[in-house]
C-alpha atoms as a PDB file:
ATOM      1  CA  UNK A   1       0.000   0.000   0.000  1.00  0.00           C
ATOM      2  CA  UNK A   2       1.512   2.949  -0.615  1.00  0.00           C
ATOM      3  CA  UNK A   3       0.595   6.257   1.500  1.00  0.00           C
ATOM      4  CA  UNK A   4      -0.055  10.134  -0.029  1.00  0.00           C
ATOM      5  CA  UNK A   5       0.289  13.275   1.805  1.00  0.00           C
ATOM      6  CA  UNK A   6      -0.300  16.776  -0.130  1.00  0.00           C
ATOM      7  CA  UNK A   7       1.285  20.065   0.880  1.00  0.00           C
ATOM      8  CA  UNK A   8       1.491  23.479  -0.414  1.00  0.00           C
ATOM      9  CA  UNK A   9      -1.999  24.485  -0.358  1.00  0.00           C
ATOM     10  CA  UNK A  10      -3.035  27.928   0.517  1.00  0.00           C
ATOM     11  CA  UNK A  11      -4.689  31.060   0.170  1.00  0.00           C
ATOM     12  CA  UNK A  12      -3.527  33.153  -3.108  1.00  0.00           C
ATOM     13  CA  UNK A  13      -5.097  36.022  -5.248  1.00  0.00           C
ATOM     14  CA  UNK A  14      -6.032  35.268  -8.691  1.00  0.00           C
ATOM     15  CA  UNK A  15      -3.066  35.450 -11.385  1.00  0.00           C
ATOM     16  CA  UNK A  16      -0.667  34.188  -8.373  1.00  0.00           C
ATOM     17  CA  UNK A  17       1.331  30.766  -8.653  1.00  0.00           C
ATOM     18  CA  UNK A  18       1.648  27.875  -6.189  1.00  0.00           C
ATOM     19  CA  UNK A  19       3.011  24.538  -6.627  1.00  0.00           C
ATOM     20  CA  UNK A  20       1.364  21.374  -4.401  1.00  0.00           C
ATOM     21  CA  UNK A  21       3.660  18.821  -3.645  1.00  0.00           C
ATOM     22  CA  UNK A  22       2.470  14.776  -2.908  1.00  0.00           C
ATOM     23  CA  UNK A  23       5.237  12.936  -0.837  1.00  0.00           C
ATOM     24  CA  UNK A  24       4.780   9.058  -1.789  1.00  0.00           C
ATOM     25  CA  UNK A  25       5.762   6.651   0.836  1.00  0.00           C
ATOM     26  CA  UNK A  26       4.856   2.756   1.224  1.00  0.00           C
ATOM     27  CA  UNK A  27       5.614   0.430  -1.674  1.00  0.00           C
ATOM     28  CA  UNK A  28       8.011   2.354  -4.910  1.00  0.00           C
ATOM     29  CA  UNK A  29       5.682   4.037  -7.067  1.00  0.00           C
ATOM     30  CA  UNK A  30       7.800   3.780 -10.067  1.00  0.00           C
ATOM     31  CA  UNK A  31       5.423   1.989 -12.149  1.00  0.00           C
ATOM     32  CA  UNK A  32       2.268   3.274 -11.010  1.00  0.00           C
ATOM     33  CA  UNK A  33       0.572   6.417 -13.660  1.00  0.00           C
ATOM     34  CA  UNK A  34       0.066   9.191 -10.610  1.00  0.00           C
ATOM     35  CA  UNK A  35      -2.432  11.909 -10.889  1.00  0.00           C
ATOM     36  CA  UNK A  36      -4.247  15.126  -9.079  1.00  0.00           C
ATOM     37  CA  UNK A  37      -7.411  15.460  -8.537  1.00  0.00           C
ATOM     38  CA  UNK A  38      -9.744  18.602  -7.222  1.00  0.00           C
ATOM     39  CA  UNK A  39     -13.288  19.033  -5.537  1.00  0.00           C
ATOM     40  CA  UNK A  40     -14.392  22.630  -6.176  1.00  0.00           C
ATOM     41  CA  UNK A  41     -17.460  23.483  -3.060  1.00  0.00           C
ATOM     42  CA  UNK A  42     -20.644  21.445  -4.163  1.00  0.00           C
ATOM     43  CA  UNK A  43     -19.369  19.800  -7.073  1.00  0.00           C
ATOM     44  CA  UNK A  44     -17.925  16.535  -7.574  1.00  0.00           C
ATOM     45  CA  UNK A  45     -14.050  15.460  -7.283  1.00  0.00           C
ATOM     46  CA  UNK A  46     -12.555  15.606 -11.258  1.00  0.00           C
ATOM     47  CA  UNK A  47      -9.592  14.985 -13.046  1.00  0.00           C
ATOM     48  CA  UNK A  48      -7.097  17.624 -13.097  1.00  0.00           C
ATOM     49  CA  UNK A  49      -4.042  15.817 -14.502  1.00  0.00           C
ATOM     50  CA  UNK A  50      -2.143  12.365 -14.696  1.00  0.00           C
ATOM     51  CA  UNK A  51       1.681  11.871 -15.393  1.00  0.00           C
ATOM     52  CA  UNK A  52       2.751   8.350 -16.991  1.00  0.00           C
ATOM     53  CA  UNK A  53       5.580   6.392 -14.826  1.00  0.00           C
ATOM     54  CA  UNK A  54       8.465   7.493 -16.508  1.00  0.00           C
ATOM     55  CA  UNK A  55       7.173  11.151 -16.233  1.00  0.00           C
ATOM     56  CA  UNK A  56       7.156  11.815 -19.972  1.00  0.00           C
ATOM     57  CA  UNK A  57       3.398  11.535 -21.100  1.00  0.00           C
ATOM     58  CA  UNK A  58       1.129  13.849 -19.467  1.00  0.00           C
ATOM     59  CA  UNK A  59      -2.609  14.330 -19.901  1.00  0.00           C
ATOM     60  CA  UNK A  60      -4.357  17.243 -18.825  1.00  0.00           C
ATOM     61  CA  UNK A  61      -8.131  18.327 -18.795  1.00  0.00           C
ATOM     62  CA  UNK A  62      -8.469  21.413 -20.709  1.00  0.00           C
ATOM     63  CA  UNK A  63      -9.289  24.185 -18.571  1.00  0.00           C
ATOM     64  CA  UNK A  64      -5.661  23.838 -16.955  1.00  0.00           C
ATOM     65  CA  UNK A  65      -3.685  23.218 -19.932  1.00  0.00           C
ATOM     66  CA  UNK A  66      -0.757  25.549 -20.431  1.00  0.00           C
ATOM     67  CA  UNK A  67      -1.243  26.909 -16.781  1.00  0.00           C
ATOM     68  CA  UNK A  68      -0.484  23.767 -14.958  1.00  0.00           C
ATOM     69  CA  UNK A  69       2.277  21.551 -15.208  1.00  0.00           C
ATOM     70  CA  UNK A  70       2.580  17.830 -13.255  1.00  0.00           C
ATOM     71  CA  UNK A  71       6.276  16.472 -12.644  1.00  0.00           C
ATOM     72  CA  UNK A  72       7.342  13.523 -10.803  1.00  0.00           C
ATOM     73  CA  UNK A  73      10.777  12.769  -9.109  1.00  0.00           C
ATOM     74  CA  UNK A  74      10.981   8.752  -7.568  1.00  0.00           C
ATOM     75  CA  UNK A  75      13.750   9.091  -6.081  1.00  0.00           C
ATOM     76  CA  UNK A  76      12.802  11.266  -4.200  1.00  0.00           C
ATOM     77  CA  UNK A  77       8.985   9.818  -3.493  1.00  0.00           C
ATOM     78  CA  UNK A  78       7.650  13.046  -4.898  1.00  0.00           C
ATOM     79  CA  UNK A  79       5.084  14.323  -7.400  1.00  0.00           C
ATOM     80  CA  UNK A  80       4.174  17.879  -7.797  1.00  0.00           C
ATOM     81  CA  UNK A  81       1.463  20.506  -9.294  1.00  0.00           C
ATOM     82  CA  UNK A  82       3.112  23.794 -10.763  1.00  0.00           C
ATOM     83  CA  UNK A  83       0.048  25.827 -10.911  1.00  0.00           C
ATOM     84  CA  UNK A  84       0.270  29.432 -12.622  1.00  0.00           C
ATOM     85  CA  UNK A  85      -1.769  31.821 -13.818  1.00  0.00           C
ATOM     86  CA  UNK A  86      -4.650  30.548 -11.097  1.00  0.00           C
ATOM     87  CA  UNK A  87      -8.025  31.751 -11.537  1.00  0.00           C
ATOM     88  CA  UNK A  88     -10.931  31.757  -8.967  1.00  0.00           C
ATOM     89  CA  UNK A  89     -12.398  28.753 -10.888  1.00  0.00           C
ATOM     90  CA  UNK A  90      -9.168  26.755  -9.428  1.00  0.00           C
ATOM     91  CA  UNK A  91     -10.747  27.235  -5.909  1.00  0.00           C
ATOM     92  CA  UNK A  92     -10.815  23.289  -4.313  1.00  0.00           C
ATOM     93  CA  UNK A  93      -9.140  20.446  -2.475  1.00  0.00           C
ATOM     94  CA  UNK A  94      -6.556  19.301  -4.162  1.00  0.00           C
ATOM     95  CA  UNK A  95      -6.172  15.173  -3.971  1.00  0.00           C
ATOM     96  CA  UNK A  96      -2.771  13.347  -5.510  1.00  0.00           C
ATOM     97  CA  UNK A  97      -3.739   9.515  -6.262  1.00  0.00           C
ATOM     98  CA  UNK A  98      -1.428   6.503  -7.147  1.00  0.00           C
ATOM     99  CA  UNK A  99      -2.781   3.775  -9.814  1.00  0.00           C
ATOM    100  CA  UNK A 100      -4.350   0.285  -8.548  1.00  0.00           C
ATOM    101  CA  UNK A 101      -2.148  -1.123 -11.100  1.00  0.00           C
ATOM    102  CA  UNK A 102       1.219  -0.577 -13.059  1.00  0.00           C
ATOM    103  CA  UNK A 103      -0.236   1.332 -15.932  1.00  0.00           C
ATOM    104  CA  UNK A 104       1.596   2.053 -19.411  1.00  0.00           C
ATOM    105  CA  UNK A 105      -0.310   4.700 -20.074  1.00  0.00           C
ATOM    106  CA  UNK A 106      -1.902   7.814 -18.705  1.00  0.00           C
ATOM    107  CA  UNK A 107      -5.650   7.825 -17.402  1.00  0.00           C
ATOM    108  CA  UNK A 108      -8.166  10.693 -16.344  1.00  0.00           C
ATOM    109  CA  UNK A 109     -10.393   7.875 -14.508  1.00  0.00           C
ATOM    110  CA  UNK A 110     -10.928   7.977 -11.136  1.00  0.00           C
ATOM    111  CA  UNK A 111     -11.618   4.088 -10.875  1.00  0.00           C
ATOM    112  CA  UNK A 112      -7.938   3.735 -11.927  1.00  0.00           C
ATOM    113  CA  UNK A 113      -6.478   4.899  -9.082  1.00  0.00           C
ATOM    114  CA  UNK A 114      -6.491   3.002  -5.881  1.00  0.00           C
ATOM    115  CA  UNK A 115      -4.571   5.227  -3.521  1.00  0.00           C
ATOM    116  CA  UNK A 116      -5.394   9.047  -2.727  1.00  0.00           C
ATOM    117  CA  UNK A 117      -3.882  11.091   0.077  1.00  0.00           C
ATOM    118  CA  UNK A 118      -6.009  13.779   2.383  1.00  0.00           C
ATOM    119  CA  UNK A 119      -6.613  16.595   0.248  1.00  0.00           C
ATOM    120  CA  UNK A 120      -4.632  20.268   0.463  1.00  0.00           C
ATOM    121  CA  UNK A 121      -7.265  23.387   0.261  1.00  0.00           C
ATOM    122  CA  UNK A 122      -6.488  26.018  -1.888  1.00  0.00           C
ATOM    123  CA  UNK A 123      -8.312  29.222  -2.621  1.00  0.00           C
ATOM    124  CA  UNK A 124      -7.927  31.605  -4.961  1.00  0.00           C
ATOM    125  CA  UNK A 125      -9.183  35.468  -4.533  1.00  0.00           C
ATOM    126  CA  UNK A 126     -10.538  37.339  -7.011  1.00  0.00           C
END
């Protein structure tokens, strides 16, 4: 099992930049497609972006293409979220989730991923 912890939430105003960070502990997660997720107030979670285990492919849903960027470092156990450019519309908590399985390719559903850490809030001001 392999255990997810988010950091680098916050409060920011809109145009600002933050980048969330996902420390990966338990089993290696070399193999495993990682991805974030977010849960706006009253809506359901959704896909943000997911990173392929060798940290080349990268899928991301459109409203955060060319403003967000996902990276992964194993060797260090980390994944991050470079977020620029955010918008009030980025306003949620922020979830980084591990694959069930070794995947060789990138996915955008949920049911894919078997591991998800606690969630880091961030809020953006208009």
């Amino acid at each position: 099992q392999v255990q997810l912890v988010e950091s680098g939430g916050g409060l920011v105003q809109a145009g600002a930049s933050l980048r969330l960070s996902c420390t990966v502990s338990g089993r290696t997660f070399r193999s495993y497609v990682m991805g974030w997720f977010r849960q706006a107030p009253g809506k359901e979670r959704e896909f943000v972006v997911s990173i392929d285990w060798i940290g080349v492919s990268t899928y991301y849903t459109d409203s955060v293409k060319g403003r967000f960027t996902i990276s992964r470092d194993d060797a260090k156990g980390m994944l991050y979220l470079q977020r620029n450019s955010l918008k009030p519309e980025d306003t949620a908590i922020y979830y980084c989730a591990a694959s069930r399985l070794p995947l060789d390719r990138v996915t955008p559903r949920e049911a894919d991923y078997g591991s998800w850490g606690q969630g880091t809030q961030v809020t953006v001001s208009s």
